[in-house]
Protein backbone atom coordinates (compact mmCIF):
# COMPACT_ATOMS: atom_id res chain seq x y z
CA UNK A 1 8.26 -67.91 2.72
CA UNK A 2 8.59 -69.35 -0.71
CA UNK A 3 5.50 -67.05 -1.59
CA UNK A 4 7.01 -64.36 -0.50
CA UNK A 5 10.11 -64.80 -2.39
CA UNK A 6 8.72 -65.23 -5.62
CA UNK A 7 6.13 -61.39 -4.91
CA UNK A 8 9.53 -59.79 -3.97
CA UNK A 9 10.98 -61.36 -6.68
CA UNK A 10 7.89 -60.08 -9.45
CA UNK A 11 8.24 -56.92 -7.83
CA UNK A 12 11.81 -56.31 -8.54
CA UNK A 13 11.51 -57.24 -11.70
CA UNK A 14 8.32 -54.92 -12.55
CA UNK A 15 10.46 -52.00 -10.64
CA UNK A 16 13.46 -52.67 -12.68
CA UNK A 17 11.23 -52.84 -16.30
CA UNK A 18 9.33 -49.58 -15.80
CA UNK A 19 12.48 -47.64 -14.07
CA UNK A 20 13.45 -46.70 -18.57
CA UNK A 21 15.10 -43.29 -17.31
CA UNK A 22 18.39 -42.56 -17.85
CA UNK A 23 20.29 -39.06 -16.44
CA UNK A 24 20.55 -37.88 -19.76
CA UNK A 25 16.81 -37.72 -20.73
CA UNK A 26 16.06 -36.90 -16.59
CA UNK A 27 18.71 -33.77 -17.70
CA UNK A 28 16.56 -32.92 -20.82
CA UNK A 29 13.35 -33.16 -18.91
CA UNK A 30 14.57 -30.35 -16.52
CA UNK A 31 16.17 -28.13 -19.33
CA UNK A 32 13.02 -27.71 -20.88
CA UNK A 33 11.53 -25.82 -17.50
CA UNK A 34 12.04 -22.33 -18.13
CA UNK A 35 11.28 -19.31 -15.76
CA UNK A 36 8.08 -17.94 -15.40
CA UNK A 37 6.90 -14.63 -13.75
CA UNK A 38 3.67 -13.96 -12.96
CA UNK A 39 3.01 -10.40 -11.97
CA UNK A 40 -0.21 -8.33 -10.83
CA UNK A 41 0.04 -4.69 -9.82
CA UNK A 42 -2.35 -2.07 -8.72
CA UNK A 43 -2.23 1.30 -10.35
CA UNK A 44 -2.89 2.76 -6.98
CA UNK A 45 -1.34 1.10 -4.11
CA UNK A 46 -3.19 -0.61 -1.17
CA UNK A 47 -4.80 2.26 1.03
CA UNK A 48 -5.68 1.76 4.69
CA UNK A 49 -8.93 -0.04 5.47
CA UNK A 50 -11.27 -1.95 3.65
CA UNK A 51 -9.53 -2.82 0.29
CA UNK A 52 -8.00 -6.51 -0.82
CA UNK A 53 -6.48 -7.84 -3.90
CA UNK A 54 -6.29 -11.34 -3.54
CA UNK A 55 -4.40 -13.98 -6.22
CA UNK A 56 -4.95 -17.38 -6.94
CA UNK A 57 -4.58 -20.33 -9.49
CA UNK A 58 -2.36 -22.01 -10.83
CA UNK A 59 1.58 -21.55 -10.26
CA UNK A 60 0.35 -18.92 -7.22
CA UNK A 61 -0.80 -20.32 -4.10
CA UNK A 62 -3.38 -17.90 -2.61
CA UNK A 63 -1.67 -14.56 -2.34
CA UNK A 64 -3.13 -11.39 -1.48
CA UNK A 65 -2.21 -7.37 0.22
CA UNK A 66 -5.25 -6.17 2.32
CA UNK A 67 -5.52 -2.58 3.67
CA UNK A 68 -6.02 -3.76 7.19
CA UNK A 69 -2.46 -5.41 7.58
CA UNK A 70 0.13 -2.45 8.19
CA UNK A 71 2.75 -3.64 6.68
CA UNK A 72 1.22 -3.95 3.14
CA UNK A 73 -0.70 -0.67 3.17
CA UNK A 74 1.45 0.99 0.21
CA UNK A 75 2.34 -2.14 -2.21
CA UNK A 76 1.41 -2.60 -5.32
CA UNK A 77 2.37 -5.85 -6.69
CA UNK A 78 2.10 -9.38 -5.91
CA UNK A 79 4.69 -11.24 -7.78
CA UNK A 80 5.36 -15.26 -8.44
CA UNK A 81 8.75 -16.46 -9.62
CA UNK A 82 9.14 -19.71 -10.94
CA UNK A 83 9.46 -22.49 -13.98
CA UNK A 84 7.18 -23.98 -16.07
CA UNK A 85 7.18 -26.04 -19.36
CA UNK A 86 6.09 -25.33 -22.98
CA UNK A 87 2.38 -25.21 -23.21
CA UNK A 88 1.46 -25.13 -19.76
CA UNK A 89 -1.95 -24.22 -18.72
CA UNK A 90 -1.96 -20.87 -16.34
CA UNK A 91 -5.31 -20.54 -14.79
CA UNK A 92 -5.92 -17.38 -12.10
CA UNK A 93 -8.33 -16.14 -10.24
CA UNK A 94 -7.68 -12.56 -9.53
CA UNK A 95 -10.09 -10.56 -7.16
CA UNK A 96 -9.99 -6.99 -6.15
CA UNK A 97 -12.35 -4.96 -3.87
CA UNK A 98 -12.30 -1.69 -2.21
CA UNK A 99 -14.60 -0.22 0.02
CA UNK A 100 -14.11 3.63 0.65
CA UNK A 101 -17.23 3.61 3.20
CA UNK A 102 -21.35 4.11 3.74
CA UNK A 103 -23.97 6.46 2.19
CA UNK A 104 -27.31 7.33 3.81
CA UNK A 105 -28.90 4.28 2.50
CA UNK A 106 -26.14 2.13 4.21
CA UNK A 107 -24.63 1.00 0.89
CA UNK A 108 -21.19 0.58 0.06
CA UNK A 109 -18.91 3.33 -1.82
CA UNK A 110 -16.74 1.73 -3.94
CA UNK A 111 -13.46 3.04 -5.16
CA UNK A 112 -12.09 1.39 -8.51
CA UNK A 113 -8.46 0.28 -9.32
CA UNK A 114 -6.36 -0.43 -12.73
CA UNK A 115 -5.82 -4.10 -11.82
CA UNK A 116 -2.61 -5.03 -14.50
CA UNK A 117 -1.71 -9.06 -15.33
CA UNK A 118 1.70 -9.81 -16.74
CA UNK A 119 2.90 -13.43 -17.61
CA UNK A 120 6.13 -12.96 -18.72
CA UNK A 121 7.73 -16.39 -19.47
CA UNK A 122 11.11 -17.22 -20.77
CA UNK A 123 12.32 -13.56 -20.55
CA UNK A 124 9.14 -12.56 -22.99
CA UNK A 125 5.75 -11.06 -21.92
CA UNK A 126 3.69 -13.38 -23.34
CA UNK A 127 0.35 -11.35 -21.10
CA UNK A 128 -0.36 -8.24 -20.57
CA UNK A 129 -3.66 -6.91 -20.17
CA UNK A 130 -5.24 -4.47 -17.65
CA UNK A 131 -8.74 -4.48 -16.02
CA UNK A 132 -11.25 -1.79 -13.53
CA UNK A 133 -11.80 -3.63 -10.59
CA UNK A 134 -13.13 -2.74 -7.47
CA UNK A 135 -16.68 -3.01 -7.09
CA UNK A 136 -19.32 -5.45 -6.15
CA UNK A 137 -21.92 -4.29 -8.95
CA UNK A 138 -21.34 -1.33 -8.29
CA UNK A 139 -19.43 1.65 -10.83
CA UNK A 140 -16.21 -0.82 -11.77
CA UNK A 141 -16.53 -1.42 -15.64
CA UNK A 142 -15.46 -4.76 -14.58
CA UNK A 143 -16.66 -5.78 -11.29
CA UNK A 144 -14.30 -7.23 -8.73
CA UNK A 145 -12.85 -10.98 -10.21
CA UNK A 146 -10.99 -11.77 -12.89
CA UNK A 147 -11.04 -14.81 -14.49
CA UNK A 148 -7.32 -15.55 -16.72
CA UNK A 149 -6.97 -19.39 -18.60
CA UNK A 150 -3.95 -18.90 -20.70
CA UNK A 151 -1.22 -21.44 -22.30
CA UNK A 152 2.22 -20.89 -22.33
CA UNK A 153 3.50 -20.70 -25.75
């Protein structure tokens, strides 16, 4: 018992040394968390059938609009609202394919899309940059992922 006394004892006071936080730097802390929109649009929207935009990263967990789910054939955008701090690393993966159908040879016709990033933290587009996506090695000047590391300012 007397063991036990004198751990609960240690750890109370170890707790008590390393708790240093008062409201008023907790308050600053938060304050310094500003908003953060990240926003990726498709020139043309999602068609019917076999075309996906898919999101991923950091601050955005896995979103996407597919072609075979009704009630996304038409959008656009897939938007993230939320906060980050000063200098925060903003990594995303950013994949877009569309397949318009067959030829003879049984390979895939690809249809490419303006695939547009914007970062826009703290009321300021910080990003904004635009790439053809669509294709699996195939006409897309840029294939079908797209690789973003940024930093806040």
């Amino acid at each position: 018992m007397k063991t036990k006394l004198i751990l609960f004892s240690a750890l109370a006071f170890v707790i008590l040394c390393f708790n240093g936080c008062t409201p008023e730097e907790v308050e600053t802390t938060q304050s310094q968390f500003k908003p953060l929109i990240i926003r990726v649009t498709l020139a043309d929207p999602i068609a019917a059938g076999y075309n996906v935009l898919n999101v991923g990263g950091s601050f955005v967990a896995g979103l996407s609009l597919d072609g075979s789910v009704p009630n996304q054939v038409g959008q656009n955008t897939v938007e993230v609202n939320t906060t980050a701090v000063a200098n925060s690393p903003v990594y995303l993966g950013i994949e877009y394919i569309h397949v318009t159908g067959y030829d003879a040879l049984d390979s895939p016709i690809y249809q490419c899309n303006t695939v547009n990033l914007q970062i826009i933290y703290d009321g300021q587009t910080v990003f904004n940059e635009s790439k053809q996506l669509g294709s699996e090695g195939g006409p897309c000047g840029d294939g079908y992922e797209w690789i973003v590391n940024y930093t806040l300012p």
